[in-house]
C-alpha atoms as a PDB file:
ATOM      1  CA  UNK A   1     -39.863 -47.271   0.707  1.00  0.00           C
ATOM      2  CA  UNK A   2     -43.137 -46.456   2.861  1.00  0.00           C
ATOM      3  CA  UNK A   3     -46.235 -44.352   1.955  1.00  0.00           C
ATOM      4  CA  UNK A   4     -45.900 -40.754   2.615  1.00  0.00           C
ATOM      5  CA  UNK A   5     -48.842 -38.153   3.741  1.00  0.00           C
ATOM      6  CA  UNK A   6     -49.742 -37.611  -0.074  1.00  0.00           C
ATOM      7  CA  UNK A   7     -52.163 -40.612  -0.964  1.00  0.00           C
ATOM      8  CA  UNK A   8     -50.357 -42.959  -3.435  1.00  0.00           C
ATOM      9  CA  UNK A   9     -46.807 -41.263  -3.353  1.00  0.00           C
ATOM     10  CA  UNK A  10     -44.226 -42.788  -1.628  1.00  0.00           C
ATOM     11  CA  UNK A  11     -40.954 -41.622   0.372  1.00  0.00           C
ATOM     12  CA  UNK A  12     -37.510 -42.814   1.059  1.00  0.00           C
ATOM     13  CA  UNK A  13     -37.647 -39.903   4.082  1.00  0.00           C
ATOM     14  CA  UNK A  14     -36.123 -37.698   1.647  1.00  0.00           C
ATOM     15  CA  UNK A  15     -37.346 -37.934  -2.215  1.00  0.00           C
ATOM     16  CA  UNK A  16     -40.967 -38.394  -3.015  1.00  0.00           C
ATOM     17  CA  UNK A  17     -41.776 -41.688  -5.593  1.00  0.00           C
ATOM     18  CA  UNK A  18     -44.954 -42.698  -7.403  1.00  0.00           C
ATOM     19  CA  UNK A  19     -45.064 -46.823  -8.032  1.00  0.00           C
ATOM     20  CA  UNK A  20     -44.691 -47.422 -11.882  1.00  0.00           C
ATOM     21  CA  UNK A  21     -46.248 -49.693 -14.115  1.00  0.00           C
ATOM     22  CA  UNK A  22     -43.719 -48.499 -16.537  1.00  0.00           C
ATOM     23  CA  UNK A  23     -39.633 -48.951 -16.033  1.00  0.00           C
ATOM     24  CA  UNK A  24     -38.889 -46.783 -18.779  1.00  0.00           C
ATOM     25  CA  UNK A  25     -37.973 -43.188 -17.067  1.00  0.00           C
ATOM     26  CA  UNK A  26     -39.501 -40.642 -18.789  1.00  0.00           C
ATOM     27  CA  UNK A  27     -36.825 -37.389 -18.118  1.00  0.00           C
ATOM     28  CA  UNK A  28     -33.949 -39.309 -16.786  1.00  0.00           C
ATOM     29  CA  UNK A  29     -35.530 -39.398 -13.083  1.00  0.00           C
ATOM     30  CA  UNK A  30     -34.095 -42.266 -10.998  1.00  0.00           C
ATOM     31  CA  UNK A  31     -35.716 -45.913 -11.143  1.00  0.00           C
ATOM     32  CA  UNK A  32     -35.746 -48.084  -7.713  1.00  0.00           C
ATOM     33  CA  UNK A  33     -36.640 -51.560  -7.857  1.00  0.00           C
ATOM     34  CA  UNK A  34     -37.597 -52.782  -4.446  1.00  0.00           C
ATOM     35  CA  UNK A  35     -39.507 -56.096  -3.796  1.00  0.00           C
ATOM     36  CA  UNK A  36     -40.639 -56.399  -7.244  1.00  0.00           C
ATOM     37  CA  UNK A  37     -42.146 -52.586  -7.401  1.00  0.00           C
ATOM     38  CA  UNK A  38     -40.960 -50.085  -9.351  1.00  0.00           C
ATOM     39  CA  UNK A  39     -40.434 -46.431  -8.079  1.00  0.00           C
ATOM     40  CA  UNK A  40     -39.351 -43.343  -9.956  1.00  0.00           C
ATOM     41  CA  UNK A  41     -38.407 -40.075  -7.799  1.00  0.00           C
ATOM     42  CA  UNK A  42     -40.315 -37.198  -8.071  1.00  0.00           C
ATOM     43  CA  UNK A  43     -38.009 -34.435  -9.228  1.00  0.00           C
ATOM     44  CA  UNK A  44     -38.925 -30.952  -7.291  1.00  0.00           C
ATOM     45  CA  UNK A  45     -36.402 -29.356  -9.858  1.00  0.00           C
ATOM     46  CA  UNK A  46     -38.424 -30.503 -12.428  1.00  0.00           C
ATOM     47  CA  UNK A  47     -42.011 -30.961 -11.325  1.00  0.00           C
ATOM     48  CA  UNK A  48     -43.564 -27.421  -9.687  1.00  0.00           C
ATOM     49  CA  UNK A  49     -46.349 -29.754  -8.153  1.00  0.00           C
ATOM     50  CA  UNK A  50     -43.403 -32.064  -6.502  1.00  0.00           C
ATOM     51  CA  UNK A  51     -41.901 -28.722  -5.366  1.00  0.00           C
ATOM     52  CA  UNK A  52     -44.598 -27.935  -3.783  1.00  0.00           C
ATOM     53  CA  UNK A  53     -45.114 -31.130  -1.904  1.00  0.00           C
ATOM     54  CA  UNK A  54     -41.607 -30.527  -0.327  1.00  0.00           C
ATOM     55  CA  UNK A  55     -42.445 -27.275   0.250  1.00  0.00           C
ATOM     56  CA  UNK A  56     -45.681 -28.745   2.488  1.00  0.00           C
ATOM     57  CA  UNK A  57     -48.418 -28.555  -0.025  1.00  0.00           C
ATOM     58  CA  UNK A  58     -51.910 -29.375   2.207  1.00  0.00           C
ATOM     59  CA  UNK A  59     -53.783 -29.960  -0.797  1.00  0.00           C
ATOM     60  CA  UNK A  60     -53.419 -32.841  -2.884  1.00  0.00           C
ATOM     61  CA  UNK A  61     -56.029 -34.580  -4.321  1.00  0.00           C
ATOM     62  CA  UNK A  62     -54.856 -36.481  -7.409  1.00  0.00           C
ATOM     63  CA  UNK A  63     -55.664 -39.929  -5.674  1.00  0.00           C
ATOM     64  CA  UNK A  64     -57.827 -41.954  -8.310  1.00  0.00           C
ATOM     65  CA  UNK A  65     -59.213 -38.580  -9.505  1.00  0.00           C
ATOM     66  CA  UNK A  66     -60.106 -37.665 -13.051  1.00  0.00           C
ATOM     67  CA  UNK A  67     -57.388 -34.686 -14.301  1.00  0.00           C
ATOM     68  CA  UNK A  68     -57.405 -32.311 -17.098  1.00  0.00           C
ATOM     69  CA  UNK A  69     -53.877 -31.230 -16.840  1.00  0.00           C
ATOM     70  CA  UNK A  70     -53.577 -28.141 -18.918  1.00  0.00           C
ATOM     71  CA  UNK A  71     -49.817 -27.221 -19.882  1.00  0.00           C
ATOM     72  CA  UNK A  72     -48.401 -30.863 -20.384  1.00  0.00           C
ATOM     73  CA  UNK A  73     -45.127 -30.458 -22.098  1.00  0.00           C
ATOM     74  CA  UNK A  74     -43.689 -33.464 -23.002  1.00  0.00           C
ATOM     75  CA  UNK A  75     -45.515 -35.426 -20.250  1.00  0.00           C
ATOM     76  CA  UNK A  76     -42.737 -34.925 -16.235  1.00  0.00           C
ATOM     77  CA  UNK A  77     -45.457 -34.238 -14.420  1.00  0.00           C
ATOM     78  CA  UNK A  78     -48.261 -36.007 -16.252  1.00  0.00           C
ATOM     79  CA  UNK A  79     -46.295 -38.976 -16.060  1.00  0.00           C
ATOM     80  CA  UNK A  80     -46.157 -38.833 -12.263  1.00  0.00           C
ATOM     81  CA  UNK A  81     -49.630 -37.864 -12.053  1.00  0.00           C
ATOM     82  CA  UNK A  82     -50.777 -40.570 -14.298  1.00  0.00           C
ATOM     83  CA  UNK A  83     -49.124 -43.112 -11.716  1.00  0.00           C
ATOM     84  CA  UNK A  84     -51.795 -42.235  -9.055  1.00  0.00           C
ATOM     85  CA  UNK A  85     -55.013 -40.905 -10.697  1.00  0.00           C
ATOM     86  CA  UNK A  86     -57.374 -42.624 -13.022  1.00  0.00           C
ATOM     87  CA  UNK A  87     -57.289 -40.899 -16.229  1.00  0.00           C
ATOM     88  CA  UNK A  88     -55.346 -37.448 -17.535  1.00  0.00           C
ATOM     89  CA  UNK A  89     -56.584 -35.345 -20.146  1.00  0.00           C
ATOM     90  CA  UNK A  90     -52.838 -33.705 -20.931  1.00  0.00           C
ATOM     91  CA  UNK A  91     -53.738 -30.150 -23.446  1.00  0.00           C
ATOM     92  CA  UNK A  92     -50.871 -29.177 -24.756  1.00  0.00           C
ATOM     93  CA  UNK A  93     -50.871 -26.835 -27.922  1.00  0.00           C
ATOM     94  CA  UNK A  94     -47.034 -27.255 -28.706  1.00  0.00           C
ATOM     95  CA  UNK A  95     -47.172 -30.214 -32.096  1.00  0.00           C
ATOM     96  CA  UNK A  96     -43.511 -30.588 -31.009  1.00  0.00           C
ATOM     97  CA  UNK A  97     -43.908 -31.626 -27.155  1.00  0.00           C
ATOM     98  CA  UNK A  98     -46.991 -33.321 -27.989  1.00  0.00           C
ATOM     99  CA  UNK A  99     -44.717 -35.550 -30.043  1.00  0.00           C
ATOM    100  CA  UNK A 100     -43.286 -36.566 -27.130  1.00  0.00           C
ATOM    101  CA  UNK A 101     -46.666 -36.836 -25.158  1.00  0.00           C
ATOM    102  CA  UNK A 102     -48.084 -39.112 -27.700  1.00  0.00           C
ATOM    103  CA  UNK A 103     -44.783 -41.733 -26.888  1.00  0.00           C
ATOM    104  CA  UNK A 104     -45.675 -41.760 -23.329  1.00  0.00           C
ATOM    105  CA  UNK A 105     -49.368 -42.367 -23.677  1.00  0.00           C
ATOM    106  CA  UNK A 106     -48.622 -45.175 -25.570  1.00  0.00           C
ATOM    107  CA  UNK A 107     -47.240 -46.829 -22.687  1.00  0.00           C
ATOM    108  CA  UNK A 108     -49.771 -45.309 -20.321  1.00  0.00           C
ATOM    109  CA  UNK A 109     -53.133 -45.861 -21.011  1.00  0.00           C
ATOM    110  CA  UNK A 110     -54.599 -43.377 -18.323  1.00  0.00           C
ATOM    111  CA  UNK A 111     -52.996 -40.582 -20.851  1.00  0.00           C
ATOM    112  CA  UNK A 112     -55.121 -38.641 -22.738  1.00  0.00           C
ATOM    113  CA  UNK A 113     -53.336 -36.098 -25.183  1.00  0.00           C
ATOM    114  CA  UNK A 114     -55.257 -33.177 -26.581  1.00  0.00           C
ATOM    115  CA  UNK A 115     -53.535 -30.756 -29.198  1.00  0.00           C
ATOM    116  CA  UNK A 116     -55.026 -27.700 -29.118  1.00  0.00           C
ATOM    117  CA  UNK A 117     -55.371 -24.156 -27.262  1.00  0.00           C
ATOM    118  CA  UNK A 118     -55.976 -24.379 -23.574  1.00  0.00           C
ATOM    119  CA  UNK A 119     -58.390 -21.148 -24.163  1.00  0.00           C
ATOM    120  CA  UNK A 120     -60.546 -22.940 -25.690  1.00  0.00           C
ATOM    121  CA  UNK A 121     -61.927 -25.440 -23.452  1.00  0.00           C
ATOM    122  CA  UNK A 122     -64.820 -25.912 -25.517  1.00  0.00           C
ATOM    123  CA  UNK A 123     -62.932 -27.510 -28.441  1.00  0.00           C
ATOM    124  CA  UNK A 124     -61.504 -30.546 -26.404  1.00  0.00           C
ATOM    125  CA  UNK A 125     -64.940 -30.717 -24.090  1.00  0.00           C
ATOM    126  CA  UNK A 126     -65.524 -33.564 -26.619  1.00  0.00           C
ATOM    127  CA  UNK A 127     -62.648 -35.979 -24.938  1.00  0.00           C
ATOM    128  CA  UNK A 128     -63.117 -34.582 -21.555  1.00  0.00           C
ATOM    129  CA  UNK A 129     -65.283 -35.927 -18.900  1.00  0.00           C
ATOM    130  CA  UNK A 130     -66.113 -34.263 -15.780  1.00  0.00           C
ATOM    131  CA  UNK A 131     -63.042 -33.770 -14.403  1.00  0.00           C
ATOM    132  CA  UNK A 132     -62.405 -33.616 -10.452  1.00  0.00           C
ATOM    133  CA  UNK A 133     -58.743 -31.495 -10.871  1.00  0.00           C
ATOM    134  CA  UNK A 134     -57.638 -29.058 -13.150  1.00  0.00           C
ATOM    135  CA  UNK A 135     -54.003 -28.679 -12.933  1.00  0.00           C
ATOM    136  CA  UNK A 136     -52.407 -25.713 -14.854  1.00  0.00           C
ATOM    137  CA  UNK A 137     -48.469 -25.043 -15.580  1.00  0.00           C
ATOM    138  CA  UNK A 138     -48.600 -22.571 -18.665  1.00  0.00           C
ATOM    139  CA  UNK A 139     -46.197 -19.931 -19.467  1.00  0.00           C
ATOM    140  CA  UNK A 140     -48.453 -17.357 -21.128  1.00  0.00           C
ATOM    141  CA  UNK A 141     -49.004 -13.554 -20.272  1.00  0.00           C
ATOM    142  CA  UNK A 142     -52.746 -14.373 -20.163  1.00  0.00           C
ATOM    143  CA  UNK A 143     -52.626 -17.851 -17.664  1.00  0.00           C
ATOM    144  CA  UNK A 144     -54.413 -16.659 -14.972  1.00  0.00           C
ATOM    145  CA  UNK A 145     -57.579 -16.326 -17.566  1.00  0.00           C
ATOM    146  CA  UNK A 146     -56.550 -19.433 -18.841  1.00  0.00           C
ATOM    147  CA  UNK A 147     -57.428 -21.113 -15.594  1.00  0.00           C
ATOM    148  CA  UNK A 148     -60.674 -19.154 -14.334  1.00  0.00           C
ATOM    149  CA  UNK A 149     -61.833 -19.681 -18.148  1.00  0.00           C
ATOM    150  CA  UNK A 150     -61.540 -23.706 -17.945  1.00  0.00           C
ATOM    151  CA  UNK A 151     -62.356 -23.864 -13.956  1.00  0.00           C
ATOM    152  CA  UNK A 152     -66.013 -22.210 -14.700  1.00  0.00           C
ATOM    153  CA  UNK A 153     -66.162 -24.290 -17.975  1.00  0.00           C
ATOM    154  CA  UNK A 154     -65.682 -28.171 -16.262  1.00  0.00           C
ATOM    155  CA  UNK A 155     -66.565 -26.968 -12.539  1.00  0.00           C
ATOM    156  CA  UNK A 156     -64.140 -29.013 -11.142  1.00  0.00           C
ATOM    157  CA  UNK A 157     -64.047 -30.012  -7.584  1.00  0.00           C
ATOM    158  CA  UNK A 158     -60.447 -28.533  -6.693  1.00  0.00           C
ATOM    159  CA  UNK A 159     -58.150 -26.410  -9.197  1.00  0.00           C
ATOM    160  CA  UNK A 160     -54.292 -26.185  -8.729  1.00  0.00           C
ATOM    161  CA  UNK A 161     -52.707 -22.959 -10.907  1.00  0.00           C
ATOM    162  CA  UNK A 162     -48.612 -23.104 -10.887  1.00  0.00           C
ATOM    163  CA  UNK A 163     -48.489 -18.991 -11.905  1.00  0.00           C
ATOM    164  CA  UNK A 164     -44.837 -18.245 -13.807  1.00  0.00           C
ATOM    165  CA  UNK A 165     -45.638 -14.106 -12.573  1.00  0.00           C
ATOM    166  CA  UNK A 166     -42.219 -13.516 -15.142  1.00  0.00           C
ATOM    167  CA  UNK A 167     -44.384 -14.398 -17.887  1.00  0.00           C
ATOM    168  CA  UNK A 168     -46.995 -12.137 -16.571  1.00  0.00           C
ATOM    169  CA  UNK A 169     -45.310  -8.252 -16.495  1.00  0.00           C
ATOM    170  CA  UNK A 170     -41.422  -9.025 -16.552  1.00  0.00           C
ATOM    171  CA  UNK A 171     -41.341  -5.416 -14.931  1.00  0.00           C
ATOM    172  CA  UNK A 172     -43.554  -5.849 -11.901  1.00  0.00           C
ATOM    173  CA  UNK A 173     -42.800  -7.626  -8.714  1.00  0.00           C
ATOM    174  CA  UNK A 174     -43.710 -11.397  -8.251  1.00  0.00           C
ATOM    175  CA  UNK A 175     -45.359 -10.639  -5.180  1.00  0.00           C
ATOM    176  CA  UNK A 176     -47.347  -7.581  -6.348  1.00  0.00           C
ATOM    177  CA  UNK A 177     -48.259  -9.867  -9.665  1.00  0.00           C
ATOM    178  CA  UNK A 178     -49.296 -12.747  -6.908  1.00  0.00           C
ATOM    179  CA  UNK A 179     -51.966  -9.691  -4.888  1.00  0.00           C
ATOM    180  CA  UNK A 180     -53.650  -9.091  -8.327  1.00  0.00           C
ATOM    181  CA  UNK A 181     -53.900 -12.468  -9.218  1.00  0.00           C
ATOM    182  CA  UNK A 182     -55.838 -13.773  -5.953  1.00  0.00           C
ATOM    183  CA  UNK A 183     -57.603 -10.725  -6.304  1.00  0.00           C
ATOM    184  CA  UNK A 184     -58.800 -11.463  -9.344  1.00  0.00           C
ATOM    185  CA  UNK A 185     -59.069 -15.553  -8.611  1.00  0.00           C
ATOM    186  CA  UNK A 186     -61.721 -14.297  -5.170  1.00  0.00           C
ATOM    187  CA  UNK A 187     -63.836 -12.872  -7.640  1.00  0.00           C
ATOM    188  CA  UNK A 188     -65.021 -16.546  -8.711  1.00  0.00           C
ATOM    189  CA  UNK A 189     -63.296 -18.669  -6.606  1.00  0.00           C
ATOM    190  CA  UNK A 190     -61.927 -19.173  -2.878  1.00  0.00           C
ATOM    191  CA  UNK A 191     -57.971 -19.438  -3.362  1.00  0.00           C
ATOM    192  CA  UNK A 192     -57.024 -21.874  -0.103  1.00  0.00           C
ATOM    193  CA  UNK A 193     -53.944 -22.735  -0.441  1.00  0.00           C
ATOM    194  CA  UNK A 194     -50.499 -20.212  -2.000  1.00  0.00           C
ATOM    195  CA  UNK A 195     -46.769 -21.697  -1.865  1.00  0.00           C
ATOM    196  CA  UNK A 196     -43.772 -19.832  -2.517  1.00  0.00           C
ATOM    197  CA  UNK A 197     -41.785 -22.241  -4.968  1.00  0.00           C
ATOM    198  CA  UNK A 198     -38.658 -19.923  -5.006  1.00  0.00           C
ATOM    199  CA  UNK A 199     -36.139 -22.619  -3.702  1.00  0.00           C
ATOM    200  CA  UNK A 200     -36.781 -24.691  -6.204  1.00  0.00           C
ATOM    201  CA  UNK A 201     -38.226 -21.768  -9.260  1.00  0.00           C
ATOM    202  CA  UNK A 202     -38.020 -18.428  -8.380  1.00  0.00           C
ATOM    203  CA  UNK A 203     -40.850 -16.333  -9.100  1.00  0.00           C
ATOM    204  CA  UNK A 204     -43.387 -18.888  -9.010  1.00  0.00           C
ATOM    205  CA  UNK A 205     -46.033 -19.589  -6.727  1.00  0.00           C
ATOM    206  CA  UNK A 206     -48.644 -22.903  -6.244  1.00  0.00           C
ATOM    207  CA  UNK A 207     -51.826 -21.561  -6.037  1.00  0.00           C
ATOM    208  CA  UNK A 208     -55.045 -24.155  -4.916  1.00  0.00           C
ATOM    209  CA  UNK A 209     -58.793 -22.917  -5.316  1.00  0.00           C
ATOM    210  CA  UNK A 210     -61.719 -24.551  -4.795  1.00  0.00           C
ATOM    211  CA  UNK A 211     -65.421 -22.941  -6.067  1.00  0.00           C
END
């Protein structure tokens, strides 16, 4: 295993890894054990941000950073997020995957886990502490507001939106959904980065901003 061009991720020249404190895996990813360390892959499949990454994401700034992570599931991503940054405020406002998020934090201190509404970023402002990244992975028609709503409410050094454009208009064209979007994301924002995640979810692009 040797460090690969994303600061604290590692590679075996084909999967991406983040060293774990924990050996438990969290979605059935695979566990190396190598000269004491323990590694977990990074499943592109599974993880949009690891998709990206093999897909030559530029941007990645999760290094020791401070993340509100809006979107968190039941904690794939988080998890491998929370190996490398300092603390992760995970919103989720499913009671059901938070279930699951609550098991994780418990053996990962650097989890934060926030039930409630991710358009309302004034409600969990109370737990949240100027954040460097906000990373976004929601499936609602209304995401992209979402995102601009909670970038201009913690001013965050670097934002990183994973848009689902079937969620958007089912009946509109992923690309034509992706124009309006950055259109709408320039009004605020300067987007700097946009990856085409189709080989590993099709109609779904990385978007990076920064204000």
């Amino acid at each position: 295993m040797r460090e690969s061009s994303y600061p604290g991720v590692y590679s075996d020249g084909h999967h991406y890894y983040t060293l774990s404190q924990d050996p438990i895996p969290v979605y059935g990813e695979k566990i190396i054990e190598e000269k004491g360390k323990i590694y977990r892959r990074w499943d592109p499949s599974r993880s949009k941000l690891s998709a990206a990454m093999h897909l030559g994401l530029e941007s990645f700034e999760f290094k020791d950073s401070r993340i509100l992570y809006l979107g968190a599931a039941t904690g794939t991503t988080v998890s491998h997020i929370s190996d490398i940054a300092d603390i992760v405020w995970a919103v989720e406002i499913s009671p059901i995957s938070m279930h699951s998020l609550i098991n994780l934090a418990e053996r990962r201190k650097n989890i934060i886990p926030i039930l409630n509404d991710a358009r309302k970023p004034e409600e969990y402002e109370i737990f949240v502490d100027n954040p460097d990244t906000v990373y976004q992975d929601i499936s609602q028609r209304d995401q992209v507001d979402i995102f601009l709503k909670n970038m201009e409410y913690y001013k965050p050094k670097i934002g990183y939106l994973m848009l689902k454009t079937p969620t958007i208009d089912i009946r509109k064209r992923p690309k034509e959904i992706l124009k309006s979007t950055v259109k709408k994301i320039e009004e605020f924002m300067n987007v700097i980065e946009i990856i085409n995640l189709k080989r590993y979810q099709r109609d779904h692009y990385a978007i990076v901003v920064r204000i």
